[in-house]
N, C-alpha and C. Protein backbone atom coordinates (compact mmCIF):
# COMPACT_ATOMS: atom_id res chain seq x y z
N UNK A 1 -19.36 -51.58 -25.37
CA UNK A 1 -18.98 -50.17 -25.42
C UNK A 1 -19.67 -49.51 -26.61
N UNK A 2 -20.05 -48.45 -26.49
CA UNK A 2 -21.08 -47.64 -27.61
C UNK A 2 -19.83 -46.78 -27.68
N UNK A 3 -20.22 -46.80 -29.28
CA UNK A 3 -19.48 -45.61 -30.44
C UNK A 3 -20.01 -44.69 -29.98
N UNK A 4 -18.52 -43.69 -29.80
CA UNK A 4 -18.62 -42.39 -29.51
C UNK A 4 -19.92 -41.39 -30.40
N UNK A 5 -20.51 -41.81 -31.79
CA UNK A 5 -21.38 -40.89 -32.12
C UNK A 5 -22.33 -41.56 -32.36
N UNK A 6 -22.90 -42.47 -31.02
CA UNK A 6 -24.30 -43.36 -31.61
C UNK A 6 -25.34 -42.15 -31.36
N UNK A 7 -25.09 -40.96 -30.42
CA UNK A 7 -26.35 -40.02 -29.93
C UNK A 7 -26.39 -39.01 -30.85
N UNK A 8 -25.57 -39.40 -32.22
CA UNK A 8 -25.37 -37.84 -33.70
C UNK A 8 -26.32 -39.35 -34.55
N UNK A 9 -27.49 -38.08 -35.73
CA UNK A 9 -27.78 -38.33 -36.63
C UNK A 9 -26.71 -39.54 -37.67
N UNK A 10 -27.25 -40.84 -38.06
CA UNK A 10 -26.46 -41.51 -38.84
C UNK A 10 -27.08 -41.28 -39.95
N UNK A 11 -26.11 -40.88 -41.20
CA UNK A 11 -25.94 -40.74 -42.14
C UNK A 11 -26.35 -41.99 -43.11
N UNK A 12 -27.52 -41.80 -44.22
CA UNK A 12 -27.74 -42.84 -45.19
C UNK A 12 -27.24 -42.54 -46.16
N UNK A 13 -27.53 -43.16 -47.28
CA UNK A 13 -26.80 -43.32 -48.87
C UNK A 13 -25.32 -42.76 -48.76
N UNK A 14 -25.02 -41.95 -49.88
CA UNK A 14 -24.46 -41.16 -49.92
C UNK A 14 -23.78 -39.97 -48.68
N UNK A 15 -24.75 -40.04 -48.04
CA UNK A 15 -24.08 -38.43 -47.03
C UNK A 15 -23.58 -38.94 -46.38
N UNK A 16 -23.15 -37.67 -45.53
CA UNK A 16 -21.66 -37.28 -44.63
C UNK A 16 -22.14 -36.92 -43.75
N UNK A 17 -21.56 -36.95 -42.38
CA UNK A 17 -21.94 -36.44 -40.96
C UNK A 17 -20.82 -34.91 -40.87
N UNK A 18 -20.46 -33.99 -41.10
CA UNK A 18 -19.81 -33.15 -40.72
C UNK A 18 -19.82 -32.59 -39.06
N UNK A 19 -18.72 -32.12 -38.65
CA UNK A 19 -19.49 -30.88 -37.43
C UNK A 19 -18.46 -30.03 -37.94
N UNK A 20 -18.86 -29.00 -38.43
CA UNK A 20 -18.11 -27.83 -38.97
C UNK A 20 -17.14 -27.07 -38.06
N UNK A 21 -16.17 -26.40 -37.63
CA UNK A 21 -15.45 -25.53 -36.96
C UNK A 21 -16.49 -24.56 -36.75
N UNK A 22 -16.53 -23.94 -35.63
CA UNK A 22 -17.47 -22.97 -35.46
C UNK A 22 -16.40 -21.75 -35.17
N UNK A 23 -16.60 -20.90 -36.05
CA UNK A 23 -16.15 -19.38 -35.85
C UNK A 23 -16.10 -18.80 -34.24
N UNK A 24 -14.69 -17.64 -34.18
CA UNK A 24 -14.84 -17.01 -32.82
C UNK A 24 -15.31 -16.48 -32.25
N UNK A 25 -15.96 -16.41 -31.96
CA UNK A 25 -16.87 -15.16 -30.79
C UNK A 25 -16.15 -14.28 -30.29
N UNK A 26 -14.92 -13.81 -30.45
CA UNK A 26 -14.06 -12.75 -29.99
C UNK A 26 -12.82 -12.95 -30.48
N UNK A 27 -11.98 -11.55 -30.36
CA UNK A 27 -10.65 -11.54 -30.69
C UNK A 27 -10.14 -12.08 -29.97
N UNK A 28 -8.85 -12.77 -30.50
CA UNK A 28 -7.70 -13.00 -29.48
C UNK A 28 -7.45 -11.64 -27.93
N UNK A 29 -7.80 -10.50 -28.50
CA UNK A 29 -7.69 -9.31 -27.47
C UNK A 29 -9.04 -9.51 -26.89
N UNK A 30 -9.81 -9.84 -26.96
CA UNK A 30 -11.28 -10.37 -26.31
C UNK A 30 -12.24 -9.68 -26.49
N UNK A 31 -12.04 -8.57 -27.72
CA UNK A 31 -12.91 -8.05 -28.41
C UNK A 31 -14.28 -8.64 -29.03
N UNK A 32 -15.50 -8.89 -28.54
CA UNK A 32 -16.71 -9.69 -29.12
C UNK A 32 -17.06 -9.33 -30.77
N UNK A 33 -17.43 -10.28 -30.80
CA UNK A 33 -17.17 -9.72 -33.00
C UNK A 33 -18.75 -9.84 -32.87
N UNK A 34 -19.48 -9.18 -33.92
CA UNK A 34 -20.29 -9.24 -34.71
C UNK A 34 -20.96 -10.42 -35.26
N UNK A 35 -22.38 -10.26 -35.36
CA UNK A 35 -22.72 -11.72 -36.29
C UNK A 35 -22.37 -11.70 -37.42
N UNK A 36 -21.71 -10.56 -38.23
CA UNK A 36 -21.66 -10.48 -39.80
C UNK A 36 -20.08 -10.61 -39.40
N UNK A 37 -19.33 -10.26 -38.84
CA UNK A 37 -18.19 -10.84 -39.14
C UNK A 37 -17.86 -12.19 -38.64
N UNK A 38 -18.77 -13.18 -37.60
CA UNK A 38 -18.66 -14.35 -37.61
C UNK A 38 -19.00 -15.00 -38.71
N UNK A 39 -20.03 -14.81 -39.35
CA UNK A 39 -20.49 -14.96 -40.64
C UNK A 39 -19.28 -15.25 -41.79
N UNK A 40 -18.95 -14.13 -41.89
CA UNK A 40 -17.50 -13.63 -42.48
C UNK A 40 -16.07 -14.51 -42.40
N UNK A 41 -15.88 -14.97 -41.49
CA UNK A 41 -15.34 -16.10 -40.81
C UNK A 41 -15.27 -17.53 -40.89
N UNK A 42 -17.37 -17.87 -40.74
CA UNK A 42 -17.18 -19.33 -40.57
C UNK A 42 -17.30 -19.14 -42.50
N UNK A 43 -17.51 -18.24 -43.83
CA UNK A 43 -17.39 -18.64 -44.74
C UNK A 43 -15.55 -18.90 -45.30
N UNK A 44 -15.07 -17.84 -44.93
CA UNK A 44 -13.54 -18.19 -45.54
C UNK A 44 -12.56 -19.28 -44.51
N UNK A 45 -13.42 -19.81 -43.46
CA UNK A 45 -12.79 -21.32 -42.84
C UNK A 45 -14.22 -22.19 -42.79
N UNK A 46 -14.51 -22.55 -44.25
CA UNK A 46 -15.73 -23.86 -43.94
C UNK A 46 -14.93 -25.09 -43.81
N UNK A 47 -14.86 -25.94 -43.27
CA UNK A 47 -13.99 -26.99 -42.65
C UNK A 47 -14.67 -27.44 -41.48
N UNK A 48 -14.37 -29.05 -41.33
CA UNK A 48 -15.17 -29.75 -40.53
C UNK A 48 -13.95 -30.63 -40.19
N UNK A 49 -14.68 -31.84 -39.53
CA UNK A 49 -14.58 -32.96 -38.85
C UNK A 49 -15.60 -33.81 -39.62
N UNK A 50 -15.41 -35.61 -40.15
CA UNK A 50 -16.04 -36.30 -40.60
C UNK A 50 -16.88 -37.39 -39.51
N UNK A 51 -17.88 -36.99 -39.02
CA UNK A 51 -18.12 -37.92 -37.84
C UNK A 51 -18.65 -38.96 -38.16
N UNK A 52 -19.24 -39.45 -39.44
CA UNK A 52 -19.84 -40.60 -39.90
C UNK A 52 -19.96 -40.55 -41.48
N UNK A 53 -20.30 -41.96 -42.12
CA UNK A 53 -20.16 -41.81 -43.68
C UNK A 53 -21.90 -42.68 -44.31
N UNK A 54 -22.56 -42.51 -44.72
CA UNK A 54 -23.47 -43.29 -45.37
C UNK A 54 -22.81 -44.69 -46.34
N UNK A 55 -23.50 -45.86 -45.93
CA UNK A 55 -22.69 -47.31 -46.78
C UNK A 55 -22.78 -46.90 -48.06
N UNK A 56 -22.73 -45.76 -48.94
CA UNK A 56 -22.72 -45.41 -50.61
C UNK A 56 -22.02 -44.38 -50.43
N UNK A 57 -21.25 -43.48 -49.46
CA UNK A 57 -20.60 -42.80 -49.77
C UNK A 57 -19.28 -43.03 -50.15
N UNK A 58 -18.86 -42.49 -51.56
CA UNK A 58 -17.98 -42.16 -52.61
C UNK A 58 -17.77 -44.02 -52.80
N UNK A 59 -19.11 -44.54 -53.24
CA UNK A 59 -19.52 -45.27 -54.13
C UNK A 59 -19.97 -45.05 -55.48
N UNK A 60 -20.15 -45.74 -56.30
CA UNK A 60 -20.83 -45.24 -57.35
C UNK A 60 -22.22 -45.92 -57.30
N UNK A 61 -23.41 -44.44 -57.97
CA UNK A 61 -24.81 -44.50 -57.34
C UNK A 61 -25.24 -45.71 -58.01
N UNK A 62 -24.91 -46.04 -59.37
CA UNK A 62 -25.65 -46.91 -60.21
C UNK A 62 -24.75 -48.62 -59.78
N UNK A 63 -23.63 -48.81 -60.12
CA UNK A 63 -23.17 -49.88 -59.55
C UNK A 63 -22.48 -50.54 -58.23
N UNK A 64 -22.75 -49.50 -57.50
CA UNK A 64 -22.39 -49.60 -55.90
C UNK A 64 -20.22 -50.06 -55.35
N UNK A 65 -19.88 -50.18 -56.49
CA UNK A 65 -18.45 -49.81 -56.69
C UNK A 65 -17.81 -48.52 -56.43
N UNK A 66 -16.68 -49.03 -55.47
CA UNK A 66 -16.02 -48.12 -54.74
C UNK A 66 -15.09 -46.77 -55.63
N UNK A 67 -15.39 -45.68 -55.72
CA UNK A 67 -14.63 -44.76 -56.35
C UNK A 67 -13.45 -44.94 -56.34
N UNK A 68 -12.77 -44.39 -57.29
CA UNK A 68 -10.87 -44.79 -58.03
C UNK A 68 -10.53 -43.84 -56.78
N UNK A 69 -9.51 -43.63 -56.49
CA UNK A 69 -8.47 -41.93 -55.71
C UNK A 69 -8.76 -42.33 -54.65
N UNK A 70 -8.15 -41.34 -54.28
CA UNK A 70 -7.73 -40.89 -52.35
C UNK A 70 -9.45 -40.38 -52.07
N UNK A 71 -9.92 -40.58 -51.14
CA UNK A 71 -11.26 -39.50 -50.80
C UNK A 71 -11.32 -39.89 -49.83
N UNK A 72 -12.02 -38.75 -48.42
CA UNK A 72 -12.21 -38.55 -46.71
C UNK A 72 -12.68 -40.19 -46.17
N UNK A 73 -12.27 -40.10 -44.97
CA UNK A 73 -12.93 -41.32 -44.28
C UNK A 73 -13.15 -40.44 -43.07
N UNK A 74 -13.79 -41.28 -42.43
CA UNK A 74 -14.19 -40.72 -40.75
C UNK A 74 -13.17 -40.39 -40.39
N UNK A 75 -13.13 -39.36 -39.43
CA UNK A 75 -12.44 -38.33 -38.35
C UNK A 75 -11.16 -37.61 -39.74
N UNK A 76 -11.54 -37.85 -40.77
CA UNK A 76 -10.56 -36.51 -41.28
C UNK A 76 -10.98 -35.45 -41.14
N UNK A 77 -10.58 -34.32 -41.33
CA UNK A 77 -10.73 -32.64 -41.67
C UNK A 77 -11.10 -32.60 -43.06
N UNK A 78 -12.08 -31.65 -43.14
CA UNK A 78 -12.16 -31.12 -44.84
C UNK A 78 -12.90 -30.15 -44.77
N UNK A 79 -12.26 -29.41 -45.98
CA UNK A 79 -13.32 -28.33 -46.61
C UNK A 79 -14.91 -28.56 -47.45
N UNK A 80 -15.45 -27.69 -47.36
CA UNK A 80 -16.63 -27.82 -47.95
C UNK A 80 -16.95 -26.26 -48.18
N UNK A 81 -18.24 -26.47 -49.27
CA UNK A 81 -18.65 -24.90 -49.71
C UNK A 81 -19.42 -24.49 -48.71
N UNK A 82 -19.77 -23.22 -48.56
CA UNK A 82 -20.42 -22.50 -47.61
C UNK A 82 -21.55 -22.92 -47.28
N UNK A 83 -22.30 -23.09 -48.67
CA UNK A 83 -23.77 -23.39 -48.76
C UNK A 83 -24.04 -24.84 -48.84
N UNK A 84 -22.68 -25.75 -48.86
CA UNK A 84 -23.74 -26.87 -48.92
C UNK A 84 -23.92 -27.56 -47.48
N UNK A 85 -25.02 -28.36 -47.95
CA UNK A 85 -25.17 -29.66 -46.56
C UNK A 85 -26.77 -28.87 -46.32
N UNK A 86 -27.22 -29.83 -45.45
CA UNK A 86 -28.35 -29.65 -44.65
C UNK A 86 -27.35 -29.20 -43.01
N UNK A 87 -27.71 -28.05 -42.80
CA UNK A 87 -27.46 -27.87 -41.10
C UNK A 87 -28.46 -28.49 -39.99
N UNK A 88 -27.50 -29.14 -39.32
CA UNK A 88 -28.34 -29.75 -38.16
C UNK A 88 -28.38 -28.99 -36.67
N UNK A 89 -28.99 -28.91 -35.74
CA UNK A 89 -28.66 -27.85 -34.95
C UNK A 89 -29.33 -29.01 -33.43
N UNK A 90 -28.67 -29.33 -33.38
CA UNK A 90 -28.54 -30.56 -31.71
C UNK A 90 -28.58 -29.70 -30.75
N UNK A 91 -28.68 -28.45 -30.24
CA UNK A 91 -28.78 -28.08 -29.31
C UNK A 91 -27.87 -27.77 -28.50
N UNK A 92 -27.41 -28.69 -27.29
CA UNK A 92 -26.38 -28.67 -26.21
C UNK A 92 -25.13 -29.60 -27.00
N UNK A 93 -25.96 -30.31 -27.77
CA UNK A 93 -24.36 -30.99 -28.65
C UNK A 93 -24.25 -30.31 -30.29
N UNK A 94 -24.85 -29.05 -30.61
CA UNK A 94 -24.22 -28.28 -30.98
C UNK A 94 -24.51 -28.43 -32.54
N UNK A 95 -23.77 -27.89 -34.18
CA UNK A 95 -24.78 -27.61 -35.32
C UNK A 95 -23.63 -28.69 -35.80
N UNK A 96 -24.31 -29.38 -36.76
CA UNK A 96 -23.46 -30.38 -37.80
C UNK A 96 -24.33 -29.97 -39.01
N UNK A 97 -23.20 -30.41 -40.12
CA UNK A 97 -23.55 -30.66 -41.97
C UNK A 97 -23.82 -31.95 -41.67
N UNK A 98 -25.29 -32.12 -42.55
CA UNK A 98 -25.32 -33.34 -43.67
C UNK A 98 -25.24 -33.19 -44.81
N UNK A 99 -23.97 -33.68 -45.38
CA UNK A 99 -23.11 -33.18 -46.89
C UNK A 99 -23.07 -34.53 -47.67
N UNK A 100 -24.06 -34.38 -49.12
CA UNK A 100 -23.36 -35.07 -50.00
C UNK A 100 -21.98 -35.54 -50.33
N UNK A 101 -21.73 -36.51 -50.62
CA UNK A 101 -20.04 -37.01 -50.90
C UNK A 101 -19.82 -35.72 -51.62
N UNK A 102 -20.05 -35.58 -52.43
CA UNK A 102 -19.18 -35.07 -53.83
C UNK A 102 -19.39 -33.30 -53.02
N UNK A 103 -19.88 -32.98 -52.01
CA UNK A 103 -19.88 -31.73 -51.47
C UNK A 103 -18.83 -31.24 -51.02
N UNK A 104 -17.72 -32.26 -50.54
CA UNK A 104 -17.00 -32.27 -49.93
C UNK A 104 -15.62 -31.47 -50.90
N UNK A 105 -14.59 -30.72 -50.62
CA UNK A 105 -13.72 -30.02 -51.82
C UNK A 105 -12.53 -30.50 -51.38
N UNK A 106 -12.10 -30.80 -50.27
CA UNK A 106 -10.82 -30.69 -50.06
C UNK A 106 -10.43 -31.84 -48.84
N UNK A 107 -9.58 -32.72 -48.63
CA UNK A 107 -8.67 -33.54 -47.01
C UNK A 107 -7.64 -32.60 -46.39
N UNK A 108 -8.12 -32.04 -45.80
CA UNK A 108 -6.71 -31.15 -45.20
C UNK A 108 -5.70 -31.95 -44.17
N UNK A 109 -4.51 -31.88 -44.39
CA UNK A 109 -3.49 -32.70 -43.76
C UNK A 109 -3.62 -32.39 -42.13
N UNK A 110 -2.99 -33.03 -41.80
CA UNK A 110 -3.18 -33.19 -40.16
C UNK A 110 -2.51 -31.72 -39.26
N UNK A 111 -1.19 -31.12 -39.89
CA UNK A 111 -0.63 -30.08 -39.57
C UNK A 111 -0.82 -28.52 -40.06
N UNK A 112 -2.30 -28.84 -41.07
CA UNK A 112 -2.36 -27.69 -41.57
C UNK A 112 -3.73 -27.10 -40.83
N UNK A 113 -3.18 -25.56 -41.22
CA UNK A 113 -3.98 -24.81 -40.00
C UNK A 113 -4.69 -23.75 -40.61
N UNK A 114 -6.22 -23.94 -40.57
CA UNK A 114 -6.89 -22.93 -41.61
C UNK A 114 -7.26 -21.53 -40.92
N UNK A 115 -6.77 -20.51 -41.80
CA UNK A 115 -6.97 -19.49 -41.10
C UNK A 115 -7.98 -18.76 -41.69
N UNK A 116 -7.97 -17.68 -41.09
CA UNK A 116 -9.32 -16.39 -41.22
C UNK A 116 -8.38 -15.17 -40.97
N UNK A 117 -9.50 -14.64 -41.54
CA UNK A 117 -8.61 -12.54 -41.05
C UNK A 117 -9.26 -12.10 -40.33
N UNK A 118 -9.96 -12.79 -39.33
CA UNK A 118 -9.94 -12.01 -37.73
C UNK A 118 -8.95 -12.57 -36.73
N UNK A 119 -8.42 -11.89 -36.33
CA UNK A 119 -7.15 -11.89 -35.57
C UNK A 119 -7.48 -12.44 -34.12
């Protein structure tokens, strides 16, 4: 049986496989939004999905020892900054981050629900 993401970019060293939430294309009333307010959108909900991890991520670079704390594993949720990662753009399977460990800001819990101010 093949892993569900053998056909996504695998992640070396350090990086992260993200696939970011992609912003709405319309209101709940089915109003079509704008590219500047999707824009607007996918920045105040940057948040992903972890689809893969590089064997050094949230290692340490020089002695290959596992970082102290809590930090993401595959298939959590997290935040990230707007600007980071390399964007990948797959086409029919759609845009992913490749994000440094330390890019990463936040684990969002399983019941929490990130919002935006387009309605």
């Amino acid at each position: 049986m093949s892993h569900p993401h053998a056909a996504l970019p695998q992640p070396v060293g350090w990086k992260v496989l993200v696939k970011p939430v992609e912003p709405k294309e319309q209101t709940d009333g089915g109003i079509f939004l704008p590219d500047m307010v999707r824009d607007a959108e996918a920045y105040s909900t940057a948040h992903g999905h972890i689809l893969a991890m590089g064997e050094m991520a949230y290692h340490d670079r020089d002695t290959g020892c596992k970082w102290k704390g809590v930090w993401p594993s595959v298939d959590d949720r997290v935040t990230f900054g707007k600007y980071a990662g390399q964007s990948i753009d797959l086409g029919t399977k759609g845009r992913f981050l490749l994000l440094n460990d330390d890019e990463i800001t936040s684990i969002l819990p399983e019941d929490c629900e990130v919002l935006s101010h387009v309605g």
